[in-house]
N, C-alpha and C. Protein backbone atom coordinates (compact mmCIF):
# COMPACT_ATOMS: atom_id res chain seq x y z
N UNK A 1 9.33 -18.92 -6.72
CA UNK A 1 9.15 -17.48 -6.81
C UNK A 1 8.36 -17.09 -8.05
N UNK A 2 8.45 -17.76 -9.16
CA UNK A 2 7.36 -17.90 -10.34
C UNK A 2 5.96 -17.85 -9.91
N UNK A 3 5.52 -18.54 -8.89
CA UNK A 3 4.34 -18.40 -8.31
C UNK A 3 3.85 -17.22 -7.51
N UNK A 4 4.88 -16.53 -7.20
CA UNK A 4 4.66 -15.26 -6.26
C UNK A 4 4.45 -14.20 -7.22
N UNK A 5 5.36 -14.55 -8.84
CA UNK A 5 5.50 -13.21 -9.46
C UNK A 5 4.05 -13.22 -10.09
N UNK A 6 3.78 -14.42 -10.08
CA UNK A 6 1.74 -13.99 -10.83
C UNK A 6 0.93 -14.28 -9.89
N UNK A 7 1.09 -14.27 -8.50
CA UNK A 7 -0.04 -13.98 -7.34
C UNK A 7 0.12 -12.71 -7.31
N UNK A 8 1.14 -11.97 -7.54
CA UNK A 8 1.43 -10.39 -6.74
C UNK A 8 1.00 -9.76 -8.24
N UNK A 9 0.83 -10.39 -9.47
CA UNK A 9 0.37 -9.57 -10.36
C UNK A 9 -1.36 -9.54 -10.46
N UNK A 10 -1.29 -10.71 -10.05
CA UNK A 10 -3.76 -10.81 -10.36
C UNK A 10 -3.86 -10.21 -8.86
N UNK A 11 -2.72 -9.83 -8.22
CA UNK A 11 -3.34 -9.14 -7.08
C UNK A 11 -3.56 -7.22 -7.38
N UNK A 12 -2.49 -7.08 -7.84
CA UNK A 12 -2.22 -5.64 -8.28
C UNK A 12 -2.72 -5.67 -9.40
N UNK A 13 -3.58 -6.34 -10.55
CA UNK A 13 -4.18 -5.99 -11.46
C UNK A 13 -5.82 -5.58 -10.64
N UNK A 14 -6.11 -6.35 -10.04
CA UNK A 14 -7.34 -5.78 -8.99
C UNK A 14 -7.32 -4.60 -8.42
N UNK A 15 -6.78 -4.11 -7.87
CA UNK A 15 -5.88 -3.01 -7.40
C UNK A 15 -6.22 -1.93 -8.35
N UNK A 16 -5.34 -1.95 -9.02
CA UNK A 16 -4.94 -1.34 -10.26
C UNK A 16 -6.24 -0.94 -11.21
N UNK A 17 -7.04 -1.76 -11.20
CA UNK A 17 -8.67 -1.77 -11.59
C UNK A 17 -9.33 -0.52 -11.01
N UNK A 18 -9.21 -0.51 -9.87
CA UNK A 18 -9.99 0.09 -8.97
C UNK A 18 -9.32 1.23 -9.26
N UNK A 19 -8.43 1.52 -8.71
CA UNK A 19 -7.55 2.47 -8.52
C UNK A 19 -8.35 3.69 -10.09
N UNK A 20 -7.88 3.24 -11.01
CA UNK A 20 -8.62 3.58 -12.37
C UNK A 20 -9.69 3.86 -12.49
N UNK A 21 -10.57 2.89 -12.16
CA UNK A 21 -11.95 3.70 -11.87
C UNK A 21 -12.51 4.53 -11.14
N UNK A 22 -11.57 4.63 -9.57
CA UNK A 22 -11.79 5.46 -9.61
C UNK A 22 -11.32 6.85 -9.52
N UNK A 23 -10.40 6.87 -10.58
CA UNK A 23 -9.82 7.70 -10.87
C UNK A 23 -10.66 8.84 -12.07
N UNK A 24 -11.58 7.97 -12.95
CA UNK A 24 -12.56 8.22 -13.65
C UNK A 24 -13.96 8.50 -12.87
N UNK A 25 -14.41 8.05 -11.53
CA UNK A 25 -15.10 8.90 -10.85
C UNK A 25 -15.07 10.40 -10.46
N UNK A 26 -13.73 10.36 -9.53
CA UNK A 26 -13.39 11.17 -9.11
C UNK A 26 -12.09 12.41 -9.60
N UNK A 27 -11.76 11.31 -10.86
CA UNK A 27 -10.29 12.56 -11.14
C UNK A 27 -9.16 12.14 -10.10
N UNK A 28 -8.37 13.56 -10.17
CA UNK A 28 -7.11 13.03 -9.65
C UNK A 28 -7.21 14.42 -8.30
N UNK A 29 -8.54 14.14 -7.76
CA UNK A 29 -8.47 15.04 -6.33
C UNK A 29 -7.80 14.60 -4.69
N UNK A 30 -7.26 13.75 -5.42
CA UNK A 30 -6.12 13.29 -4.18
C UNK A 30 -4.98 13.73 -3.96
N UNK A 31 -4.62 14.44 -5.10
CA UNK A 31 -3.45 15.62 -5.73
C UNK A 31 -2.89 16.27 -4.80
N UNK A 32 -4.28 16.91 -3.93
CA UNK A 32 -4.35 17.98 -3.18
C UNK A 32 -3.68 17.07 -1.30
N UNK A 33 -3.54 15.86 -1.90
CA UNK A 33 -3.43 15.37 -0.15
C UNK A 33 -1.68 15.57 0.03
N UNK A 34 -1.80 16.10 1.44
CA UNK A 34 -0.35 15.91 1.53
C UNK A 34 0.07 14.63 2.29
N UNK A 35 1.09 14.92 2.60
CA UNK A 35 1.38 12.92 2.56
C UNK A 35 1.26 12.50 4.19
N UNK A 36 1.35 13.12 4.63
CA UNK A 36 0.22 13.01 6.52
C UNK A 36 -0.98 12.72 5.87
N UNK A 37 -1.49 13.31 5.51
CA UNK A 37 -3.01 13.04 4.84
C UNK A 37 -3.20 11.32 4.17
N UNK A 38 -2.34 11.32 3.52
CA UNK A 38 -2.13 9.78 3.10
C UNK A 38 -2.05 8.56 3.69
N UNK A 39 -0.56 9.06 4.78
CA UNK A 39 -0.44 8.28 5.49
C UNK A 39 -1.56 7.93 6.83
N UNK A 40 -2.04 9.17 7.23
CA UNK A 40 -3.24 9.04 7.78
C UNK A 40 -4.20 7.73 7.18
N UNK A 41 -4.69 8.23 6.13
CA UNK A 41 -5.72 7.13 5.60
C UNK A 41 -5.26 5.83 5.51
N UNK A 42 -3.83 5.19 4.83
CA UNK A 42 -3.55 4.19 5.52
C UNK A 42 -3.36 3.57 6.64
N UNK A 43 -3.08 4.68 7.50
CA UNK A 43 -3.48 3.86 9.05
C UNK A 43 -4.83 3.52 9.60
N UNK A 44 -5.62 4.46 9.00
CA UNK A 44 -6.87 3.84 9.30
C UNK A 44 -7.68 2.86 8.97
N UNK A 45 -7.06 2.44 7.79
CA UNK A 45 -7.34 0.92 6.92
C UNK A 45 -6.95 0.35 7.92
N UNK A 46 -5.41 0.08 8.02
CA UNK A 46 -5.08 -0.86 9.02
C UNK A 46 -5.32 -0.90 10.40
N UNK A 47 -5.46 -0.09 10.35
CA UNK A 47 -6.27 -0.15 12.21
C UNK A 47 -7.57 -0.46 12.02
N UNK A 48 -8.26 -0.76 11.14
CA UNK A 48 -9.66 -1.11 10.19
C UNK A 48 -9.25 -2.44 10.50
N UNK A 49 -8.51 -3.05 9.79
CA UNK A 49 -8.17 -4.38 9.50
C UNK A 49 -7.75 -5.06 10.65
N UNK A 50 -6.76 -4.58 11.88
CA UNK A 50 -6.68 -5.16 13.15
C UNK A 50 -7.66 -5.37 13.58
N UNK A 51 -8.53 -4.37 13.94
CA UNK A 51 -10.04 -4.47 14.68
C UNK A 51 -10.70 -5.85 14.44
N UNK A 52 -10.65 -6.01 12.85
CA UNK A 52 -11.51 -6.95 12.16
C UNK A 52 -10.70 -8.22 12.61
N UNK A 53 -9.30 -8.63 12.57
CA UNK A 53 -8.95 -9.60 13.13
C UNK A 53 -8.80 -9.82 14.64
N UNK A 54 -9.48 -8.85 15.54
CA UNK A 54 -9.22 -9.09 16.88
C UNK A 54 -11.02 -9.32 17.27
N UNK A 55 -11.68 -9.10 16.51
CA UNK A 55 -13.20 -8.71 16.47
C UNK A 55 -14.28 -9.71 15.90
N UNK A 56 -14.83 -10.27 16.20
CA UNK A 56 -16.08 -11.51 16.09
C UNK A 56 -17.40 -10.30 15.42
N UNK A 57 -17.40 -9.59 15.75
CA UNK A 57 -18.64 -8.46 15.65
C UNK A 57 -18.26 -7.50 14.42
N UNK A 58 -18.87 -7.69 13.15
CA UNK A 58 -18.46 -6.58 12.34
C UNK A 58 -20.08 -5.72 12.16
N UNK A 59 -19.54 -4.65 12.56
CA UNK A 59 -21.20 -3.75 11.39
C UNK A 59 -21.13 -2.78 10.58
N UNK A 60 -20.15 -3.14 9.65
CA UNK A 60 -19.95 -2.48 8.64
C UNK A 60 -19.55 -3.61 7.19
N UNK A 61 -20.36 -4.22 6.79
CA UNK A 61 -20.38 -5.28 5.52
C UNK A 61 -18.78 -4.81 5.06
N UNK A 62 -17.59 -4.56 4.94
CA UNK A 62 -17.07 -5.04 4.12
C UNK A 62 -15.59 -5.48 5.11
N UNK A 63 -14.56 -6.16 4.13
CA UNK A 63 -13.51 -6.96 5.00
C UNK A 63 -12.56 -6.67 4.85
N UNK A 64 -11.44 -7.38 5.20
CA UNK A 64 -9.86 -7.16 5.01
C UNK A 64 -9.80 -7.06 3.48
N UNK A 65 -10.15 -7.37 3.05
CA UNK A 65 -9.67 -7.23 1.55
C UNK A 65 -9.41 -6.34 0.74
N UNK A 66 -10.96 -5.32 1.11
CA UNK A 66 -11.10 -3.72 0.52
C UNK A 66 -10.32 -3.09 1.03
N UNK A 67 -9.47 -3.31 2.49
CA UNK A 67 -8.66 -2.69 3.55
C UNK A 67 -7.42 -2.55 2.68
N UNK A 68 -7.02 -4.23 2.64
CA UNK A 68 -5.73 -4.47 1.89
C UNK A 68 -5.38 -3.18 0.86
N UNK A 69 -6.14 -3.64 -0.33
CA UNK A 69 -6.84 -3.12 -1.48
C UNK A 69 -6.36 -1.56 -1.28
N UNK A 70 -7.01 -1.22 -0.81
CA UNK A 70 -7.18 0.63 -0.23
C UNK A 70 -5.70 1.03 0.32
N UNK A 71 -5.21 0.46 1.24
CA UNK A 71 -3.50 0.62 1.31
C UNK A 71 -2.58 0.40 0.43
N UNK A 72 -2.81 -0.68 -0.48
CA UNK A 72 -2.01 -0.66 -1.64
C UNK A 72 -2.35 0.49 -2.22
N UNK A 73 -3.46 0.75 -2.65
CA UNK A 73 -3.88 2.40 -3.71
C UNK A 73 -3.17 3.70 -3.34
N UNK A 74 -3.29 3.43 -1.68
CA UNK A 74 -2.82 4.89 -1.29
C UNK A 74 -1.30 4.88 -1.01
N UNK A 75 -0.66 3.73 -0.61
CA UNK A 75 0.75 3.88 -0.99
C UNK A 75 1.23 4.71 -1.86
N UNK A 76 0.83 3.99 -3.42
CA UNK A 76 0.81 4.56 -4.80
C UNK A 76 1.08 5.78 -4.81
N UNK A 77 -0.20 6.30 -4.31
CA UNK A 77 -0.67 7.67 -4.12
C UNK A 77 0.18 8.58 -3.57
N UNK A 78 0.95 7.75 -2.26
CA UNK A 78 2.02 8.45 -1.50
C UNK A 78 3.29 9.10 -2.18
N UNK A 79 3.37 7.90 -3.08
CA UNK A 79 4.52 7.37 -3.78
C UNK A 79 4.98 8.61 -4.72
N UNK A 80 3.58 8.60 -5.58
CA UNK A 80 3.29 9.54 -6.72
C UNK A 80 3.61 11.14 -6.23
N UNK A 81 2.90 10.85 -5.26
CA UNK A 81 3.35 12.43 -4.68
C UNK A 81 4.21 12.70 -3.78
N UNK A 82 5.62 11.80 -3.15
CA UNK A 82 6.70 12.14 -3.53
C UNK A 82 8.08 12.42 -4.40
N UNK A 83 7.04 11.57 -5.89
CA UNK A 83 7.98 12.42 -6.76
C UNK A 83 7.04 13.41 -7.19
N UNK A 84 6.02 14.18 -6.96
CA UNK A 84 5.86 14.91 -7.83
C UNK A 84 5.19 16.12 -7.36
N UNK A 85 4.84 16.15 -6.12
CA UNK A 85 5.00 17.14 -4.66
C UNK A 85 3.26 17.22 -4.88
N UNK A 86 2.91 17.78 -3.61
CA UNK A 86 1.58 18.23 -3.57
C UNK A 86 1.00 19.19 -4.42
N UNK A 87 -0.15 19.29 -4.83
CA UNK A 87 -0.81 20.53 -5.42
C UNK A 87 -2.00 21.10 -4.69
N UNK A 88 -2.46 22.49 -5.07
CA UNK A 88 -3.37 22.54 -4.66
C UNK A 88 -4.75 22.51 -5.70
N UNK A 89 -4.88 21.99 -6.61
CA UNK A 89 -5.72 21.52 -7.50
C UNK A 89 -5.35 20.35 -8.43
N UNK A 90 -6.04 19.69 -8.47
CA UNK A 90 -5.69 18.81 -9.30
C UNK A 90 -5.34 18.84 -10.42
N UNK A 91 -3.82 18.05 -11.17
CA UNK A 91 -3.36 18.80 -11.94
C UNK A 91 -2.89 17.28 -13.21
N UNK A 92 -3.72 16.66 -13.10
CA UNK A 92 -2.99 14.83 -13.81
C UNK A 92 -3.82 14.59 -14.37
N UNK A 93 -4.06 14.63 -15.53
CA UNK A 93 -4.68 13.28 -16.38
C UNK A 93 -4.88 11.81 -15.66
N UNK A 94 -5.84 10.95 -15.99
CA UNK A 94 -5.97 9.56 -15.67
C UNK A 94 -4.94 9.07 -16.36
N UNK A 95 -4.35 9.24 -17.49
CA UNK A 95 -3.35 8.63 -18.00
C UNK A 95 -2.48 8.60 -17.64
N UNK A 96 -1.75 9.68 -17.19
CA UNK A 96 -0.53 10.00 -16.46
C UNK A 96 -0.94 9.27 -15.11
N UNK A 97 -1.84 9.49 -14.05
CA UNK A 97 -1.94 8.60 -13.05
C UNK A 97 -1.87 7.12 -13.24
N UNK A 98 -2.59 6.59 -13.90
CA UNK A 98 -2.41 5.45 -14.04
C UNK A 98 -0.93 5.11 -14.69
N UNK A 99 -0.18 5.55 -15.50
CA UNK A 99 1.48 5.34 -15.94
C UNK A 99 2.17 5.77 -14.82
N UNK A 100 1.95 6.49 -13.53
CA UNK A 100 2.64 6.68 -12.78
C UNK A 100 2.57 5.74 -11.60
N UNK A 101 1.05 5.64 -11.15
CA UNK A 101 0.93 3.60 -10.88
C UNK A 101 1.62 2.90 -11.18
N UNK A 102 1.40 2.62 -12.70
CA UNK A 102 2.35 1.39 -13.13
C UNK A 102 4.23 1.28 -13.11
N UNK A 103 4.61 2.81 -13.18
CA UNK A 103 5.81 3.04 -12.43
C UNK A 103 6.22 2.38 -11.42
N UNK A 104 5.43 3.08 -10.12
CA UNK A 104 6.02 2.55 -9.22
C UNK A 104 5.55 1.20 -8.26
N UNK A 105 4.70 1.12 -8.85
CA UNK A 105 4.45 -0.42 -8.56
C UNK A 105 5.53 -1.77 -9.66
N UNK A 106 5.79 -1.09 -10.42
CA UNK A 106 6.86 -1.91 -10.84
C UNK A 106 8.42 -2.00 -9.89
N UNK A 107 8.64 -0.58 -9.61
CA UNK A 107 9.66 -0.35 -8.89
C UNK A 107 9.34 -1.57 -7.55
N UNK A 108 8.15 -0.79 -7.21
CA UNK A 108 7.79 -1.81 -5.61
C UNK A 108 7.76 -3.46 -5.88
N UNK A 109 7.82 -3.84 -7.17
CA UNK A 109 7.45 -6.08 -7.31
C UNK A 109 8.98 -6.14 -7.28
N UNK A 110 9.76 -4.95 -8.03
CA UNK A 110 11.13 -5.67 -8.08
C UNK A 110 11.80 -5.26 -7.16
N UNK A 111 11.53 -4.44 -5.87
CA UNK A 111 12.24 -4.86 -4.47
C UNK A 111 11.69 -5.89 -3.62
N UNK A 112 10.18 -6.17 -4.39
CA UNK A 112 10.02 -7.36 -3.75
C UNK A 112 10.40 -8.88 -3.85
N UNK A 113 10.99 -8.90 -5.05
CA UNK A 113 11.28 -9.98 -5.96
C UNK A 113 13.26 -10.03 -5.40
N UNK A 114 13.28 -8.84 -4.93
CA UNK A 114 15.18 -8.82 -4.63
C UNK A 114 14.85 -9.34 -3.17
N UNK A 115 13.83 -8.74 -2.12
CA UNK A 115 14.10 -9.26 -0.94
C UNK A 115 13.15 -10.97 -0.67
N UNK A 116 12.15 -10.97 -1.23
CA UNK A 116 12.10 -12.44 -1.80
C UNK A 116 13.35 -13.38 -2.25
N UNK A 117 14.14 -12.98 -2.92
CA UNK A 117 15.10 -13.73 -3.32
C UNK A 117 16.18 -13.75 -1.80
N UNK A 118 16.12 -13.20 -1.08
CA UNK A 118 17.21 -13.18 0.01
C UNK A 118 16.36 -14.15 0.97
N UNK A 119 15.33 -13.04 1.36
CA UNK A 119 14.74 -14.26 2.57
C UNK A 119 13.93 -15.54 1.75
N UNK A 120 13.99 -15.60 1.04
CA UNK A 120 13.32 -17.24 0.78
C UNK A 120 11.95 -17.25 0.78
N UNK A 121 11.44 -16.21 0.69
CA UNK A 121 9.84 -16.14 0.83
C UNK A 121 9.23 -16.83 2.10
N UNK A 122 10.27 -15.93 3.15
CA UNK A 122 9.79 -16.25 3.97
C UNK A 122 8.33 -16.08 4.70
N UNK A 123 7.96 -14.56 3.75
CA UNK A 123 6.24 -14.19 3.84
C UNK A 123 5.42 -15.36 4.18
N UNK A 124 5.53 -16.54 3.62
CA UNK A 124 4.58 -17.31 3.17
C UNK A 124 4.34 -18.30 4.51
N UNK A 125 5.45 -18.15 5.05
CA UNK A 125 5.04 -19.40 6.39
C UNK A 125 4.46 -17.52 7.65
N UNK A 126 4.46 -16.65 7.49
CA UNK A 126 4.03 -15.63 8.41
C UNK A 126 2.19 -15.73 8.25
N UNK A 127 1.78 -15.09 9.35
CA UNK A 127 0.11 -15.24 9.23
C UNK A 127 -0.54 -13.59 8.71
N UNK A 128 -1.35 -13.24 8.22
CA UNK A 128 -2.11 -12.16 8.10
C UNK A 128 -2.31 -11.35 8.79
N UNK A 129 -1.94 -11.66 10.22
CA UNK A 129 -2.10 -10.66 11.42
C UNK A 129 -1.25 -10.10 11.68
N UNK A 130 0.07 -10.84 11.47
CA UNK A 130 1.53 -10.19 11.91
C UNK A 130 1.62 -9.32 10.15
N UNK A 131 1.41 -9.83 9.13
CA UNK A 131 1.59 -8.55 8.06
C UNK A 131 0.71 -7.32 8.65
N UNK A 132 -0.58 -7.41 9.29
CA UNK A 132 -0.69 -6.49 9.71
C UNK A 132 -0.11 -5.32 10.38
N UNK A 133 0.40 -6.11 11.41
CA UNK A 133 1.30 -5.68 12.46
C UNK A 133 2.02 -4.59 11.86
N UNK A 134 3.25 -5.58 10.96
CA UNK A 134 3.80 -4.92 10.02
C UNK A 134 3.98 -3.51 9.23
N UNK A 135 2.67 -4.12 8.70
CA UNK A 135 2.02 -2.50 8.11
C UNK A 135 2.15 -1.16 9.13
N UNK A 136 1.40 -1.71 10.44
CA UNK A 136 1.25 -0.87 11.50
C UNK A 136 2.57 -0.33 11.80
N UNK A 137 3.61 -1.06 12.21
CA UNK A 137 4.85 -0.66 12.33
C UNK A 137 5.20 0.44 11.10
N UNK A 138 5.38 -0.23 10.17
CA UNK A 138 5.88 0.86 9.23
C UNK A 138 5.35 2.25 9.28
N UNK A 139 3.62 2.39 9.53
CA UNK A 139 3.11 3.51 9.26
C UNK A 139 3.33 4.61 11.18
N UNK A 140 4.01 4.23 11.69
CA UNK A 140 4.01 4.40 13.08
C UNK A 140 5.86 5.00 12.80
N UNK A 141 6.38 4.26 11.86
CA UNK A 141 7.66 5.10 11.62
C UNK A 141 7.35 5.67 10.49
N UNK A 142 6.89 6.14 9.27
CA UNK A 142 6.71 6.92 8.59
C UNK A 142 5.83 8.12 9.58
N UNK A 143 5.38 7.83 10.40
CA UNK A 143 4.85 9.29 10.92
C UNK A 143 5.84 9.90 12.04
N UNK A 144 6.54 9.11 12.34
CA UNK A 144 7.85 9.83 12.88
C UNK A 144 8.49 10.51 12.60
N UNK A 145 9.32 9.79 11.17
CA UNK A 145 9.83 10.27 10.23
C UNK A 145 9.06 11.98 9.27
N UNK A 146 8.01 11.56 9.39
CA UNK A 146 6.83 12.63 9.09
C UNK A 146 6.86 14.37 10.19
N UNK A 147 7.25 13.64 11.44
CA UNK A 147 7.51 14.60 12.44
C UNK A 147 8.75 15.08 12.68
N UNK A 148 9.61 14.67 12.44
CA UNK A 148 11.01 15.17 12.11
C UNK A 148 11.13 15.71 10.58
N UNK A 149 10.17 16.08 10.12
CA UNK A 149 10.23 16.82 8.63
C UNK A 149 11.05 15.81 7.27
N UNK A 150 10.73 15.18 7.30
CA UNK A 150 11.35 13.77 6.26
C UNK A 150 12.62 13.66 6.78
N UNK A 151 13.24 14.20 8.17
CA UNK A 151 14.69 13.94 8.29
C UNK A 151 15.19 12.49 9.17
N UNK A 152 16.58 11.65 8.25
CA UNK A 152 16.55 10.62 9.09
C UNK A 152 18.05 10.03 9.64
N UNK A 153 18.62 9.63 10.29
CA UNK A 153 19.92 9.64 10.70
C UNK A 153 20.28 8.40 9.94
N UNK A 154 20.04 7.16 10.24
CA UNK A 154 20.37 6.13 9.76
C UNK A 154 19.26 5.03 9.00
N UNK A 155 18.04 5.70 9.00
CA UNK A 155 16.81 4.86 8.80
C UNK A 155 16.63 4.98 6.89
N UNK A 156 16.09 3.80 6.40
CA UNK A 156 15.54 4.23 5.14
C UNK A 156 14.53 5.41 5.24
N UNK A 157 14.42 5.59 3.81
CA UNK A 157 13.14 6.87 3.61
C UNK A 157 11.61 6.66 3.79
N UNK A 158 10.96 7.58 3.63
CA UNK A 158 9.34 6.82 3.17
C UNK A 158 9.33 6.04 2.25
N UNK A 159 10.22 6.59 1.12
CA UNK A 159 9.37 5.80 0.34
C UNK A 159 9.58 4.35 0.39
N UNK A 160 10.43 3.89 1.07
CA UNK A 160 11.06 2.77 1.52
C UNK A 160 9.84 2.00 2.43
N UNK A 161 9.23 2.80 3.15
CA UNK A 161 8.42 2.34 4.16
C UNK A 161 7.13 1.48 3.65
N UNK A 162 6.78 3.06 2.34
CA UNK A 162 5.38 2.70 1.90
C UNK A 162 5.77 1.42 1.03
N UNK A 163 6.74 1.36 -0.17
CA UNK A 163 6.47 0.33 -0.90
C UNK A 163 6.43 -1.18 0.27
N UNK A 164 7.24 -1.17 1.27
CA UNK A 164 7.12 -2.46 2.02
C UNK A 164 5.83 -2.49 2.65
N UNK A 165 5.26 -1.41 2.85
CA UNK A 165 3.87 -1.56 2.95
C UNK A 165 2.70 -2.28 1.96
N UNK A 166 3.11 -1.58 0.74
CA UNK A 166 2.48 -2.60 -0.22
C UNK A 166 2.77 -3.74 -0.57
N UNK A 167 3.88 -3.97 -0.21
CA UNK A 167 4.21 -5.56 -0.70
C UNK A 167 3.65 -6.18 0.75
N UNK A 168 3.36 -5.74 1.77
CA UNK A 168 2.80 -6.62 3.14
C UNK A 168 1.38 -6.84 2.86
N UNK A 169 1.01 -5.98 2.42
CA UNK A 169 -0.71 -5.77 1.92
C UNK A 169 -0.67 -6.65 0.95
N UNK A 170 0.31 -6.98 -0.23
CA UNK A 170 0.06 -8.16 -1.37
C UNK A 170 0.26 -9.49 -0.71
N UNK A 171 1.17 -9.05 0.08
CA UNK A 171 1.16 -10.69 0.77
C UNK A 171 -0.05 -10.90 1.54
N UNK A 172 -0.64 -10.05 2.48
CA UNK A 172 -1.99 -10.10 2.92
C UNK A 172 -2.93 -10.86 1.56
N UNK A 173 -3.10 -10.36 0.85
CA UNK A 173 -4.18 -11.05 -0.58
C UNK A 173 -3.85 -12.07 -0.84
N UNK A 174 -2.69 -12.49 -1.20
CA UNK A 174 -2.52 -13.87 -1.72
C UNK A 174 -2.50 -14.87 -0.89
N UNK A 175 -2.25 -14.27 0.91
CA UNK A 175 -3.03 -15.46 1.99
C UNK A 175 -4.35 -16.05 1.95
N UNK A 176 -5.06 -14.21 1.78
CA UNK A 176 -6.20 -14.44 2.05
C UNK A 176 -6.97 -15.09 0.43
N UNK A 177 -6.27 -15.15 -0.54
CA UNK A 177 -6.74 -15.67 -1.53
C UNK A 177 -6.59 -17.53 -1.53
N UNK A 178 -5.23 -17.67 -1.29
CA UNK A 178 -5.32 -18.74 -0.58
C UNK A 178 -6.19 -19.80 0.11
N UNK A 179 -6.92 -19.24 0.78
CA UNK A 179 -7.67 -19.54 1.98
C UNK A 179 -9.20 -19.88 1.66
N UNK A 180 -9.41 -19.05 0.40
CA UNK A 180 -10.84 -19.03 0.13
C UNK A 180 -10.91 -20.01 -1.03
């Protein structure tokens, strides 16, 4: 599990890169998304990323990776703005975004590091397609959950959903890092 805890970190330092820059492009005009809006855009990564693994034909130059990449960011994003609600202007410093990143992406390694420790890492014998899957599942009940107004009888929350989302997307990278 030593090996997982510094694949899942040079994975989320990449991540985390980006995320920052472009946060310094653009600011913090994601502020304004509400979290349908979010979750939206992560499904479209991943339905991005199925295509690409069911698909011989790409015409659009880039791969699973930026996909991955881009769902981990917007998790975050999700994340951030359920603790800290929507706005309608952008209202965060890069500093504060990025410390609020590093928040809960800490939160998200150490539920990954607790359910790692139960199942045995079992991630590692699964293939890239079924984390897909995965992803898909989750974001197919977060929009449920989304349609019943965040209400849930016996189910975890979003935010439950998204961080296992990001940890499926880290396991996605360190396959596909793997590999290359």
């Amino acid at each position: 599990m030593q090996q997982t805890s510094k694949q899942y970190d040079q994975v989320i330092e990449k991540c985390r890169t980006l995320y920052a820059n472009k946060l310094k492009d653009y600011g913090t005009a994601w502020r304004i998304l509400r979290l349908p809006s979010l979750t939206d855009q992560i499904f479209i990564k991943a339905q991005r990323i199925r295509q690409l693994q069911q698909n011989s034909v790409r015409k659009v130059d880039e791969g699973e990776v930026s996909e991955f990449i881009g769902i981990i960011n917007y998790a975050i994003m999700a994340l951030i703005q359920l603790e800290k609600g929507v706005v309608e202007q952008p209202d965060m410093a890069v500093d504060e975004a990025v410390a609020l990143y590093d928040k809960h992406i800490a939160i998200t390694k150490q539920l990954m590091e607790n359910k790692n420790h139960d199942y045995g890492e079992a991630w590692r014998d699964m293939r890239v397609s079924s984390l897909t899957d995965l992803i898909l599942q989750k974001l197919l009940r977060v929009k449920q959950i989304e349609d019943n107004k965040g209400k849930t009888i016996v189910s975890e929350g979003i935010d439950a959903n998204y961080q296992d989302m990001i940890n499926y997307a880290v396991f996605a990278l360190i396959h596909i890092n793997e590999t290359e």
